[in-house]
C-alpha atoms as a PDB file:
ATOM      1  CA  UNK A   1      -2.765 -15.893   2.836  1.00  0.00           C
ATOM      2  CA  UNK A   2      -0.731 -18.263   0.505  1.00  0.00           C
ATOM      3  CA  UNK A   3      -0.699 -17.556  -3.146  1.00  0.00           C
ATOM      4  CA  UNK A   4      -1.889 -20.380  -4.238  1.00  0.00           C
ATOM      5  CA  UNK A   5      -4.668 -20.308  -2.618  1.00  0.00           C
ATOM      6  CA  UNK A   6      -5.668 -17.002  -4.362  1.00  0.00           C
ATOM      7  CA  UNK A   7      -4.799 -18.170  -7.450  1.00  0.00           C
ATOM      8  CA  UNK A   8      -7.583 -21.629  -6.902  1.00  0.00           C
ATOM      9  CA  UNK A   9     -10.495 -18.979  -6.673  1.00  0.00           C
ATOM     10  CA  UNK A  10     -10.692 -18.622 -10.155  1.00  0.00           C
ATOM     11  CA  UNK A  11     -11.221 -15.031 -10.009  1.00  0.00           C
ATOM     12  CA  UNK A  12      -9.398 -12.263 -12.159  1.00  0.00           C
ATOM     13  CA  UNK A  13      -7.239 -10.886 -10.462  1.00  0.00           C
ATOM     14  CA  UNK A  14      -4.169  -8.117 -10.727  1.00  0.00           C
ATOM     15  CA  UNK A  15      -1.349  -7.986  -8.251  1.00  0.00           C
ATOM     16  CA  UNK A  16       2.084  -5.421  -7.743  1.00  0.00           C
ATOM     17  CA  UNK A  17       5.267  -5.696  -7.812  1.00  0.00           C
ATOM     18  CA  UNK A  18       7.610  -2.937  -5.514  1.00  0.00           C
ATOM     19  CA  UNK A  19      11.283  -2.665  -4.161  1.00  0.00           C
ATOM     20  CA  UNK A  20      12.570  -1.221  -1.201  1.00  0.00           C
ATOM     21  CA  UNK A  21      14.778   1.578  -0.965  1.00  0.00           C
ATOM     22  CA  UNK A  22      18.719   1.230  -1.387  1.00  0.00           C
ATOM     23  CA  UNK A  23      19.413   3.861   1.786  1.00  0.00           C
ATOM     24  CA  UNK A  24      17.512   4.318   4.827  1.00  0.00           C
ATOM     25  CA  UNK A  25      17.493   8.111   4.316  1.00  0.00           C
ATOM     26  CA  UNK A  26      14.746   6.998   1.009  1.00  0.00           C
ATOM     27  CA  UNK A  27      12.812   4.781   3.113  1.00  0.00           C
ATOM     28  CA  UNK A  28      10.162   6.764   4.348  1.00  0.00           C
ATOM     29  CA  UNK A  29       9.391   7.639   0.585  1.00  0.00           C
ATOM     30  CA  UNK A  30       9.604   4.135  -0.577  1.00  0.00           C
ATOM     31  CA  UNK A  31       7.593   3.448   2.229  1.00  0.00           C
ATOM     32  CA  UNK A  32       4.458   5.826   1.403  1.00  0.00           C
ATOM     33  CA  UNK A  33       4.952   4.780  -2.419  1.00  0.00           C
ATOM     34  CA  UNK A  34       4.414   1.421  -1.814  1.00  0.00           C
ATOM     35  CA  UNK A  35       1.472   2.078   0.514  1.00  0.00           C
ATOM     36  CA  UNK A  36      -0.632   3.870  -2.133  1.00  0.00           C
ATOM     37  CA  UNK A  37      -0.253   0.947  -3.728  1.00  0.00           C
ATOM     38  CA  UNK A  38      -1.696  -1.376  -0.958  1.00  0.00           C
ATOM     39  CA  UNK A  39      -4.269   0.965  -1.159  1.00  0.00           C
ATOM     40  CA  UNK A  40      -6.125   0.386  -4.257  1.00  0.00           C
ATOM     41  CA  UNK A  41      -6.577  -4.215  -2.799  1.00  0.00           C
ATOM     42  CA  UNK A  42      -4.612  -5.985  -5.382  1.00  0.00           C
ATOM     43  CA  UNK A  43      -4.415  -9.473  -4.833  1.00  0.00           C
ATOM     44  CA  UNK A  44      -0.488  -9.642  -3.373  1.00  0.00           C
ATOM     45  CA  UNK A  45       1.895  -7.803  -3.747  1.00  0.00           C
ATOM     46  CA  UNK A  46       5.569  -8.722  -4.155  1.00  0.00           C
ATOM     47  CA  UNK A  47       9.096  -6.713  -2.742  1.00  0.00           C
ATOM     48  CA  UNK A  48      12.018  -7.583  -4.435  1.00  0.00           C
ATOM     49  CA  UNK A  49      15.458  -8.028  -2.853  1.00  0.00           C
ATOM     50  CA  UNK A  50      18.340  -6.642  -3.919  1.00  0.00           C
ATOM     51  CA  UNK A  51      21.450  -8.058  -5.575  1.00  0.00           C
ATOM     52  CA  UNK A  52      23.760  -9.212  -2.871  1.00  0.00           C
ATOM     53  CA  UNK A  53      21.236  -8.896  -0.009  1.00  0.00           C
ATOM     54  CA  UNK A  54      21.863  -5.341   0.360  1.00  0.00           C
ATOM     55  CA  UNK A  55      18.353  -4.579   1.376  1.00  0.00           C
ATOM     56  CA  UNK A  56      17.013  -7.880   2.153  1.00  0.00           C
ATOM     57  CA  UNK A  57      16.208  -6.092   5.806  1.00  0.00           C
ATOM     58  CA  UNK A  58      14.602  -3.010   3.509  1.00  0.00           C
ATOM     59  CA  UNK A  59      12.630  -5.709   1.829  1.00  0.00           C
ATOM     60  CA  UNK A  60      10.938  -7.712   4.999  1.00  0.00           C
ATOM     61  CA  UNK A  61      10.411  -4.384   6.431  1.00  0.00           C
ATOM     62  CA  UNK A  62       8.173  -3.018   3.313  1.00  0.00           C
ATOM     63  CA  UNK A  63       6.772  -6.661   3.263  1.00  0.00           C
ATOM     64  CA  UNK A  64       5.257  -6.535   6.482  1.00  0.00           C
ATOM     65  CA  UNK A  65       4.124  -3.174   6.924  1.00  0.00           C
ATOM     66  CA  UNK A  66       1.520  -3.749   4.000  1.00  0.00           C
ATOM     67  CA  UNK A  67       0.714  -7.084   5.202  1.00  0.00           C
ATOM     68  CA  UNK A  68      -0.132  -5.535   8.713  1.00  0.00           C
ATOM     69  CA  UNK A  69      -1.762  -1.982   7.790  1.00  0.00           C
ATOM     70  CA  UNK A  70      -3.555  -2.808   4.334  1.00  0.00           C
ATOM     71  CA  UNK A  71      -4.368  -6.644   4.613  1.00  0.00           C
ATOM     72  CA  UNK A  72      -2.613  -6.954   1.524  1.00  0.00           C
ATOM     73  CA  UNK A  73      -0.763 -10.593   1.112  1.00  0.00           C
ATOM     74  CA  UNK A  74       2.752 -10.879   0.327  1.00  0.00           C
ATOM     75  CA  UNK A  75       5.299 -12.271  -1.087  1.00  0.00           C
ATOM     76  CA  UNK A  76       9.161 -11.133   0.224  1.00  0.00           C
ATOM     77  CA  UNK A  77      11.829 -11.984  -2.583  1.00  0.00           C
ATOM     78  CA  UNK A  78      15.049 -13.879  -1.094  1.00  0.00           C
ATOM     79  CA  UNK A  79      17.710 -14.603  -3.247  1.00  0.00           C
ATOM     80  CA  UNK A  80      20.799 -17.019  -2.651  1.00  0.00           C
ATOM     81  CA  UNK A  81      23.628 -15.921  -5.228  1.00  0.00           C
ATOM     82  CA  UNK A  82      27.035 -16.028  -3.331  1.00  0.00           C
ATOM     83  CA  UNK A  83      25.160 -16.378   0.106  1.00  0.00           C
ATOM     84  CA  UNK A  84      26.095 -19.143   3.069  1.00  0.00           C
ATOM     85  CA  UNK A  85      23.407 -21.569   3.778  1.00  0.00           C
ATOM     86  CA  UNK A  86      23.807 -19.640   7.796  1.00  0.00           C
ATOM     87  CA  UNK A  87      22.917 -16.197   6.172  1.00  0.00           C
ATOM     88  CA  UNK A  88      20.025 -17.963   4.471  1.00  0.00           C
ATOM     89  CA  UNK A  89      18.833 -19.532   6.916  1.00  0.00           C
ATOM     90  CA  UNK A  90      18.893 -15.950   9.301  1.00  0.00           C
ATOM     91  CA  UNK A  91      16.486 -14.511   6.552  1.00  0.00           C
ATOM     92  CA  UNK A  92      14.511 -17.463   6.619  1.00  0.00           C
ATOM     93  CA  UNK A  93      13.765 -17.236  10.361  1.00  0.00           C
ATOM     94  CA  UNK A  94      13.065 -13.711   9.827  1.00  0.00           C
ATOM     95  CA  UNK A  95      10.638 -14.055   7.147  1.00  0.00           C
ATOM     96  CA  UNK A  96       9.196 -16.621   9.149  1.00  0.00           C
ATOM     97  CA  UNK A  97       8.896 -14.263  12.405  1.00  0.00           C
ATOM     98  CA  UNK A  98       7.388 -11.679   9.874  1.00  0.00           C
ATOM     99  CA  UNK A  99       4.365 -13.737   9.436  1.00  0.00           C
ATOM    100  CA  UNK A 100       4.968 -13.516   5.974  1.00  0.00           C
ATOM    101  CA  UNK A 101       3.749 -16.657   4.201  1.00  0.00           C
ATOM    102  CA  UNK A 102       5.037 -16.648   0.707  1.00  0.00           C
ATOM    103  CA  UNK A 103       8.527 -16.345  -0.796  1.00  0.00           C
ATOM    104  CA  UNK A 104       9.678 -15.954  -4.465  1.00  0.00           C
ATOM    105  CA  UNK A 105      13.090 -17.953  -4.136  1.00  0.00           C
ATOM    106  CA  UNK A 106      15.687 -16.400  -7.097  1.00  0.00           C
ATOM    107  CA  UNK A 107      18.894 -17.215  -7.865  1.00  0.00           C
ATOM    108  CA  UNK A 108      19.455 -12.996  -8.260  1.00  0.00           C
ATOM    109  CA  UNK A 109      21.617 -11.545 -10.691  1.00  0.00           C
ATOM    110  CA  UNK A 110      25.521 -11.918 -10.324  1.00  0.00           C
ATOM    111  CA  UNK A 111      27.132  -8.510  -8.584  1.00  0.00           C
ATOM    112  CA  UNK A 112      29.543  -6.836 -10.969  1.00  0.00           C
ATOM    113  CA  UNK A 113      32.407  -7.774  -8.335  1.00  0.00           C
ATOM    114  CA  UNK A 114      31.685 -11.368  -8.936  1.00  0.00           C
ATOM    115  CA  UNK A 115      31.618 -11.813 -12.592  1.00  0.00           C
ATOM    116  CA  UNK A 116      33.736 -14.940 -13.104  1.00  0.00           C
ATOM    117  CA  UNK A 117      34.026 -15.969  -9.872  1.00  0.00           C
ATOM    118  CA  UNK A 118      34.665 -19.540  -9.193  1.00  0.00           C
ATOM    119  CA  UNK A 119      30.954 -20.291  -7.758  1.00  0.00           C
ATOM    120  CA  UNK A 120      31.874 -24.113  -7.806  1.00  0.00           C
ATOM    121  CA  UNK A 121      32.557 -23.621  -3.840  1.00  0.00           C
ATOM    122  CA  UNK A 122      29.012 -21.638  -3.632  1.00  0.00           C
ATOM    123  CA  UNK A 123      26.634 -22.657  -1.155  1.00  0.00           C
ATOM    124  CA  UNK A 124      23.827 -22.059  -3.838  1.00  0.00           C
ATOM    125  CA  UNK A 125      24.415 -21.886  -7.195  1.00  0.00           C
ATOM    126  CA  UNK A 126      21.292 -22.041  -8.818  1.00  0.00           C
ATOM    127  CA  UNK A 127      17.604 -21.019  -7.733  1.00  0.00           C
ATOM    128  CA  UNK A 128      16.544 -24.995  -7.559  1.00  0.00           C
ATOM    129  CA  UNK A 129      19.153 -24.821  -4.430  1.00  0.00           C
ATOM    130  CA  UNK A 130      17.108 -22.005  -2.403  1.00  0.00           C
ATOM    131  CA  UNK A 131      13.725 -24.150  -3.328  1.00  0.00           C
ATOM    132  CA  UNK A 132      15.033 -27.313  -2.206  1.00  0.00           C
ATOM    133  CA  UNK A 133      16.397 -25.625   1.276  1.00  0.00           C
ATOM    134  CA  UNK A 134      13.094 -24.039   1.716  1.00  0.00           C
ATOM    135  CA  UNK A 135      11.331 -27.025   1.831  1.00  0.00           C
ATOM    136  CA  UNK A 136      13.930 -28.736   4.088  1.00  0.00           C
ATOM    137  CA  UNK A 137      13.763 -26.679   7.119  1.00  0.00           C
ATOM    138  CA  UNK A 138      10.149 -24.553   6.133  1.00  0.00           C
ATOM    139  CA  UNK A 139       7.971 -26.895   4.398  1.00  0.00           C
ATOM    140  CA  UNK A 140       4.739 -24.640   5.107  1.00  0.00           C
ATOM    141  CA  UNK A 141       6.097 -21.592   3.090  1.00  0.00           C
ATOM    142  CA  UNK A 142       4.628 -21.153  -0.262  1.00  0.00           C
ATOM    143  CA  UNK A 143       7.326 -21.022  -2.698  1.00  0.00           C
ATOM    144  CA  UNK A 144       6.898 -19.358  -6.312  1.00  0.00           C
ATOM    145  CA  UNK A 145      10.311 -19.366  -8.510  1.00  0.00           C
ATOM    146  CA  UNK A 146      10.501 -16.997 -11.834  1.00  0.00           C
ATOM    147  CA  UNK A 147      10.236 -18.478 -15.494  1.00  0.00           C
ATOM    148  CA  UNK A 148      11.202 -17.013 -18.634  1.00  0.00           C
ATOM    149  CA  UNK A 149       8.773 -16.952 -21.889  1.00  0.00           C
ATOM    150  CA  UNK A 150      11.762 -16.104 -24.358  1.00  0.00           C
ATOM    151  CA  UNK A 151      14.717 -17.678 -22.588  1.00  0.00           C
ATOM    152  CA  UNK A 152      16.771 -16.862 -19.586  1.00  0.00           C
ATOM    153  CA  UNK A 153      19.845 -15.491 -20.543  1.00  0.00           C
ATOM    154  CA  UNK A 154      22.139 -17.805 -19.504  1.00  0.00           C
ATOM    155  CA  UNK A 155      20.576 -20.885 -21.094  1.00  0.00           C
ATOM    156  CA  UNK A 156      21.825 -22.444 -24.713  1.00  0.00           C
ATOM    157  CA  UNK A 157      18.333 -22.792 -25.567  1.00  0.00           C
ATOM    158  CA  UNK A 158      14.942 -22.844 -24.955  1.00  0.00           C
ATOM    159  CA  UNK A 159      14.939 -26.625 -24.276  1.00  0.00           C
ATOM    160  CA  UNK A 160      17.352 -26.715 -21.583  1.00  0.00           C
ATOM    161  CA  UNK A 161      15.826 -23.520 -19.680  1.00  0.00           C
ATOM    162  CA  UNK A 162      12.210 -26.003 -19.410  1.00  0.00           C
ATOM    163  CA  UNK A 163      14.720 -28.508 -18.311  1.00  0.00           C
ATOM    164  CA  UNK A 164      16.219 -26.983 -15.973  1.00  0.00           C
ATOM    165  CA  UNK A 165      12.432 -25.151 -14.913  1.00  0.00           C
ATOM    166  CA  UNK A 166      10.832 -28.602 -14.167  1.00  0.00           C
ATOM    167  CA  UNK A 167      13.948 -29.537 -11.933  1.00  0.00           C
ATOM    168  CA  UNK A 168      13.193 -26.071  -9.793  1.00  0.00           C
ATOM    169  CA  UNK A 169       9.297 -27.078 -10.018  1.00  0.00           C
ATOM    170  CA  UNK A 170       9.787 -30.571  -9.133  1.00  0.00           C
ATOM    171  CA  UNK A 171      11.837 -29.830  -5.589  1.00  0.00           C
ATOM    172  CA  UNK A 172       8.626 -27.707  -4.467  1.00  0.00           C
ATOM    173  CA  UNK A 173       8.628 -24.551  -6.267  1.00  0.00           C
ATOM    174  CA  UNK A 174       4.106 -23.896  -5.823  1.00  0.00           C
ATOM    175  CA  UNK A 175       3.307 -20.874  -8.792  1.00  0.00           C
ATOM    176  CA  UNK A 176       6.108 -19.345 -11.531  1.00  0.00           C
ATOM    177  CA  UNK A 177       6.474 -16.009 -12.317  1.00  0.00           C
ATOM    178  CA  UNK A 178       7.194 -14.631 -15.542  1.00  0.00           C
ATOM    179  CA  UNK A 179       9.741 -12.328 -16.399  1.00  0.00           C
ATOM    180  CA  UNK A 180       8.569  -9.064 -19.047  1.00  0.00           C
ATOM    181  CA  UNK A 181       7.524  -9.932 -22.110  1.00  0.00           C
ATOM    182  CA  UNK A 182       5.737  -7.329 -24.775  1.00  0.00           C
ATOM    183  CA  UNK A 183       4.087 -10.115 -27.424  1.00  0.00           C
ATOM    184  CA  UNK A 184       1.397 -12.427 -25.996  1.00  0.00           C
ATOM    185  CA  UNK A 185       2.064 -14.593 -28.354  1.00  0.00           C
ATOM    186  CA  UNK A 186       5.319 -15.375 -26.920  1.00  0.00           C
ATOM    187  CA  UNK A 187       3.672 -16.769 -23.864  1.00  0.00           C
ATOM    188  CA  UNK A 188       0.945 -19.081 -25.276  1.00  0.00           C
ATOM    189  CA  UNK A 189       3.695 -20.685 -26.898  1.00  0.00           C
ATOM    190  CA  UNK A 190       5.724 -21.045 -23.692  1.00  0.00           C
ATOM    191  CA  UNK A 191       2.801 -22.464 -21.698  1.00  0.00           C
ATOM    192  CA  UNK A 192       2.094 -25.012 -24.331  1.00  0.00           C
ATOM    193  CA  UNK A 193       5.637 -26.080 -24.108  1.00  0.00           C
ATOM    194  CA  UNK A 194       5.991 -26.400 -20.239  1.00  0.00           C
ATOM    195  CA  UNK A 195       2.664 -27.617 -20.415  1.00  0.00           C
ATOM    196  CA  UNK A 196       3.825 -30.563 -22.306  1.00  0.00           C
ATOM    197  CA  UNK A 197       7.085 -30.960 -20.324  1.00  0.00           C
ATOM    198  CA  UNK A 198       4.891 -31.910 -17.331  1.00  0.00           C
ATOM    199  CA  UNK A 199       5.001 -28.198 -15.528  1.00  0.00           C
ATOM    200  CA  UNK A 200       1.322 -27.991 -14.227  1.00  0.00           C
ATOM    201  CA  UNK A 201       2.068 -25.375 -11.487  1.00  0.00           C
ATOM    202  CA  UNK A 202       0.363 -22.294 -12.153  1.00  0.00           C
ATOM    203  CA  UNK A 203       2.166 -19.619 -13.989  1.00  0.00           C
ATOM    204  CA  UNK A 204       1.249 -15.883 -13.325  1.00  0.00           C
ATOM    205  CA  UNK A 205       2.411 -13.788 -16.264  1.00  0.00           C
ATOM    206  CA  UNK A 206       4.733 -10.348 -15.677  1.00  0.00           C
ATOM    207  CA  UNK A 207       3.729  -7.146 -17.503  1.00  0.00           C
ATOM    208  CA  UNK A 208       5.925  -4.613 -17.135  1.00  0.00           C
ATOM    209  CA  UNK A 209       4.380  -0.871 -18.419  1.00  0.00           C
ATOM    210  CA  UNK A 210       7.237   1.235 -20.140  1.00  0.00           C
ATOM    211  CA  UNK A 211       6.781   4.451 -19.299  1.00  0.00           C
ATOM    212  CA  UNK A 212       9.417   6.178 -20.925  1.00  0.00           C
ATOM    213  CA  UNK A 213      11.835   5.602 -24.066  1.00  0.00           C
ATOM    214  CA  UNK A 214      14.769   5.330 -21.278  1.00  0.00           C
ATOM    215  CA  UNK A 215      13.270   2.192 -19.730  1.00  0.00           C
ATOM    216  CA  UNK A 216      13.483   0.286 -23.167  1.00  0.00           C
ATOM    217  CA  UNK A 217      17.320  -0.282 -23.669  1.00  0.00           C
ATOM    218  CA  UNK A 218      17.257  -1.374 -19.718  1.00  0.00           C
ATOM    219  CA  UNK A 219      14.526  -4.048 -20.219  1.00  0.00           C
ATOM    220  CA  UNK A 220      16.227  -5.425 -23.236  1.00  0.00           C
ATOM    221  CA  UNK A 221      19.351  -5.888 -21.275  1.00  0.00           C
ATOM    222  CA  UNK A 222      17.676  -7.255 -18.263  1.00  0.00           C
ATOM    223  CA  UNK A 223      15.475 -10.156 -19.892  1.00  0.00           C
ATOM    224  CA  UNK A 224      16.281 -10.028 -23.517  1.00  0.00           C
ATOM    225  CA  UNK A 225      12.785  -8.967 -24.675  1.00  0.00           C
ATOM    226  CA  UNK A 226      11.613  -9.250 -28.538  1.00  0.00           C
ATOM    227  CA  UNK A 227       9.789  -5.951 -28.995  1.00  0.00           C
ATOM    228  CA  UNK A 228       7.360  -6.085 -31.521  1.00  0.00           C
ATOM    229  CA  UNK A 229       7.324  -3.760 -34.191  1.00  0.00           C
ATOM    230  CA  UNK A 230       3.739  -2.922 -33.000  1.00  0.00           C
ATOM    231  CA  UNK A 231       5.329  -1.551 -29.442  1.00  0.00           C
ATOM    232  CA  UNK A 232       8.628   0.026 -31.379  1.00  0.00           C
ATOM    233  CA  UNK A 233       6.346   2.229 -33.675  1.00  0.00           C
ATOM    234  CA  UNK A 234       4.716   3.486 -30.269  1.00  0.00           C
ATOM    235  CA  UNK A 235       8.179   4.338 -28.933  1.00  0.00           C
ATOM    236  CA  UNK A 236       9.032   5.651 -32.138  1.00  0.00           C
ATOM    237  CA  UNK A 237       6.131   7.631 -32.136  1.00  0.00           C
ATOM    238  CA  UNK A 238       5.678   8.670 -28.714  1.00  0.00           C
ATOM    239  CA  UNK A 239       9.209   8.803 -27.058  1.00  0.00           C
ATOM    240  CA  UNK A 240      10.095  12.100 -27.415  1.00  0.00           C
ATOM    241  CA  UNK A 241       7.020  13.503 -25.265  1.00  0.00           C
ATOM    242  CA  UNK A 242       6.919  12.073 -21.793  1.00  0.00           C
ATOM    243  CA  UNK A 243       3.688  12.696 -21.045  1.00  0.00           C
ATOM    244  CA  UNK A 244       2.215  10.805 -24.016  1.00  0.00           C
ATOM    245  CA  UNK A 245       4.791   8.179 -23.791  1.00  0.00           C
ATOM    246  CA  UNK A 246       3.768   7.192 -20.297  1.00  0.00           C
ATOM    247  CA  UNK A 247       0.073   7.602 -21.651  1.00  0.00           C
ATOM    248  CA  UNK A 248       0.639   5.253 -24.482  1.00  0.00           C
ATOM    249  CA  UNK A 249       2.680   2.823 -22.555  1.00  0.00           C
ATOM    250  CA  UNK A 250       0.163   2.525 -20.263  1.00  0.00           C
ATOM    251  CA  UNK A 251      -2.659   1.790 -22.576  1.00  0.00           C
ATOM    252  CA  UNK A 252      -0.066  -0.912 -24.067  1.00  0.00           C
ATOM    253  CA  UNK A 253       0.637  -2.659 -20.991  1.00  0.00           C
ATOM    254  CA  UNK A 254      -3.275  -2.887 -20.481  1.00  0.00           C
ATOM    255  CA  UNK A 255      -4.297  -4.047 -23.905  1.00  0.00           C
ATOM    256  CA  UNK A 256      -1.874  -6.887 -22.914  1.00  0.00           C
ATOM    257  CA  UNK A 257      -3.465  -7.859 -19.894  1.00  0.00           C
ATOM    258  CA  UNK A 258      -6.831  -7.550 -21.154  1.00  0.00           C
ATOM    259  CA  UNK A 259      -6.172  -9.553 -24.169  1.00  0.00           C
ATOM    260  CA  UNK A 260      -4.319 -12.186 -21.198  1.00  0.00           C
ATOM    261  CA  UNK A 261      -7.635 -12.371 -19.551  1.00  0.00           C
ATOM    262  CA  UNK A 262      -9.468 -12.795 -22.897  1.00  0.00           C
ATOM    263  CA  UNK A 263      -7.400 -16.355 -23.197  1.00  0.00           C
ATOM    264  CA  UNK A 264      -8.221 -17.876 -19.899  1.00  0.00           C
ATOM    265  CA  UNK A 265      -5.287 -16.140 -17.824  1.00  0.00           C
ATOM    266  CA  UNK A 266      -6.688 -15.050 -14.408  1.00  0.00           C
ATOM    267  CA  UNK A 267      -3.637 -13.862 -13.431  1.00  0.00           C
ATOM    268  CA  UNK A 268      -1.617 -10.981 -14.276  1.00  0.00           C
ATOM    269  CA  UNK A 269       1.850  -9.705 -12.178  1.00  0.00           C
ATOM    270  CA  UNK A 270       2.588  -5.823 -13.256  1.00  0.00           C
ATOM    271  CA  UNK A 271       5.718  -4.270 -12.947  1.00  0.00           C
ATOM    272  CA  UNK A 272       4.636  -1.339 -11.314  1.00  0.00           C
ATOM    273  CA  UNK A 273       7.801  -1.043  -9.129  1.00  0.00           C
ATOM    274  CA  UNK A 274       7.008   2.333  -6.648  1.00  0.00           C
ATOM    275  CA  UNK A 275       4.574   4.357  -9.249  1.00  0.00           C
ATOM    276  CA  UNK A 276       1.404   4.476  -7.195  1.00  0.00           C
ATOM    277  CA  UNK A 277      -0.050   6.480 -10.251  1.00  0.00           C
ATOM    278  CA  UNK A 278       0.929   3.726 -13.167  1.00  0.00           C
ATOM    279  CA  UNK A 279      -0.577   1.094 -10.704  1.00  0.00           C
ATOM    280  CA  UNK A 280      -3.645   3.340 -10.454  1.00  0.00           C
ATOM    281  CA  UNK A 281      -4.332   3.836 -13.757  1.00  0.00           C
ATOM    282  CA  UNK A 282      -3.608   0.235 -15.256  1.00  0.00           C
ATOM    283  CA  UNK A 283      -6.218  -0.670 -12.237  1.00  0.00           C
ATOM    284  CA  UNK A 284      -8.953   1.670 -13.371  1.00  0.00           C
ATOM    285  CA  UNK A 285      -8.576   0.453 -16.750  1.00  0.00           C
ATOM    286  CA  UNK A 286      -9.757  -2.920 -16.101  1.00  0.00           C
ATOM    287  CA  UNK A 287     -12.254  -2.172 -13.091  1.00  0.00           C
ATOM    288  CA  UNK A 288     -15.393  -3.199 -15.154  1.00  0.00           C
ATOM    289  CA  UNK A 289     -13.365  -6.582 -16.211  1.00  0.00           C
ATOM    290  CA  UNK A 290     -11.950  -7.013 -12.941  1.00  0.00           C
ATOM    291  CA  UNK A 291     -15.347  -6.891 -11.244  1.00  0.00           C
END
């Protein structure tokens, strides 16, 4: 099933996010992880793909197992940095032979050994060249592309990133993706601004549940987060015992999506990564509301 047609139903609904393992020696336990999660029916569920490709076969493996044994749809992650348009084109076909319908189409992150890199020479430079060669030689994928409430990193401001987001929408990208945000607020505001920049795709916000005081420092490097002094008071206060950390960061993570849903989002991407438990738990949180 495409995601966009799941997203037209109007219903509320909560999908996953996983990643497969870095070594085949994890798989197995990846593998069982991310079926626990198929388990409890979200809507899709989507595998990411590491940096480089490394376990882009890791990825469509994962992929299709849960599409085959649970029924659940999917979306496999393929991302273009430093790749030739032949090597995208072989994970194309194999998506395609998957029987997997839906692709999130990402730039991905720049490998350390790459860092200033002439990437004038690149086959793809920027995700908008991935959408525009997926609808070239695979028009009946559905394509979704990832959006940034705050800013993406590498953009001078918040004006050029919408720019630059209609450009990726406009050559065919279907549904956006957010990337972690921890005020609500911060979203509205985005939406009203694509909104009125002529994005009318939908747009499924991320949550992403910290679990642990570690995980803080990493997702401020990663996306360049504002944390709220409302969510750096529960770190404050809660940090230091794991078990009430990942108890608090739960409930955080869910009073965001709740309070999502309360505003006419019927949407709502988590984070979950492999933690069959933290998908669990967010789930039964919101099984009244999600009925």
């Amino acid at each position: 099933m495409k995601i966009t047609d799941i997203l037209k139903n109007g219903k509320l609904s909560l999908s996953f996010e996983v990643f497969p393992p870095k070594t085949e020696t994890a798989f197995e336990s990846v593998k069982t992880a991310t079926e626990e999660i198929a388990r409890l029916r979200p809507s899709f569920m989507s595998v990411t793909y590491g940096a480089g490709g490394g376990t882009s076969k890791y990825t469509l493996d994962i992929a299709k197992n849960i599409k085959e044994a649970y029924g659940v749809p999917t979306i496999a992650h393929l991302t273009c940095v430093s790749s030739t348009r032949e090597t995208v084109h072989e994970k194309i076909a194999a998506i395609e032979e998957a029987g997997i319908q839906n692709i999130m189409a990402l730039r991905g992150d720049i490998p350390p050994y790459l860092e200033g890199a002439n990437r004038s020479q690149w086959d793809y430079r920027h995700a908008v060249d991935l959408v525009r060669e997926l609808k070239e030689c695979r028009s009946d994928f559905c394509i979704g592309g990832a959006c940034y409430p705050e800013i993406h990193p590498e953009s001078e401001n918040q004006k050029e990133d919408i720019k630059y987001l209609l450009e990726k929408v406009e050559a065919g990208c279907e549904f956006l993706t957010t990337q972690m945000f921890f005020d609500n607020n911060l979203l509205y505001n985005f939406l009203y601004k694509i909104r009125e920049a002529g994005i009318t795709v939908p747009v499924i916000p991320g949550i992403m549940p910290i679990t642990n005081a570690n995980q803080v420092e990493r997702a401020m490097k990663l996306s360049g987060s504002f944390m709220p002094q409302r969510f750096k008071s529960l770190v404050d206060k809660f940090g230091s015992d794991p078990a009430a950390m990942k108890q608090a960061g739960i409930a955080y993570a869910t009073d965001q999506i709740i309070d999502l849903y309360a505003n006419g989002i019927t949407n709502v991407h988590v984070y979950s990564m492999n933690k069959p438990d933290i998908a669990e738990k967010i789930q039964a949180n919101l099984s009244d509301i999600l009925k």
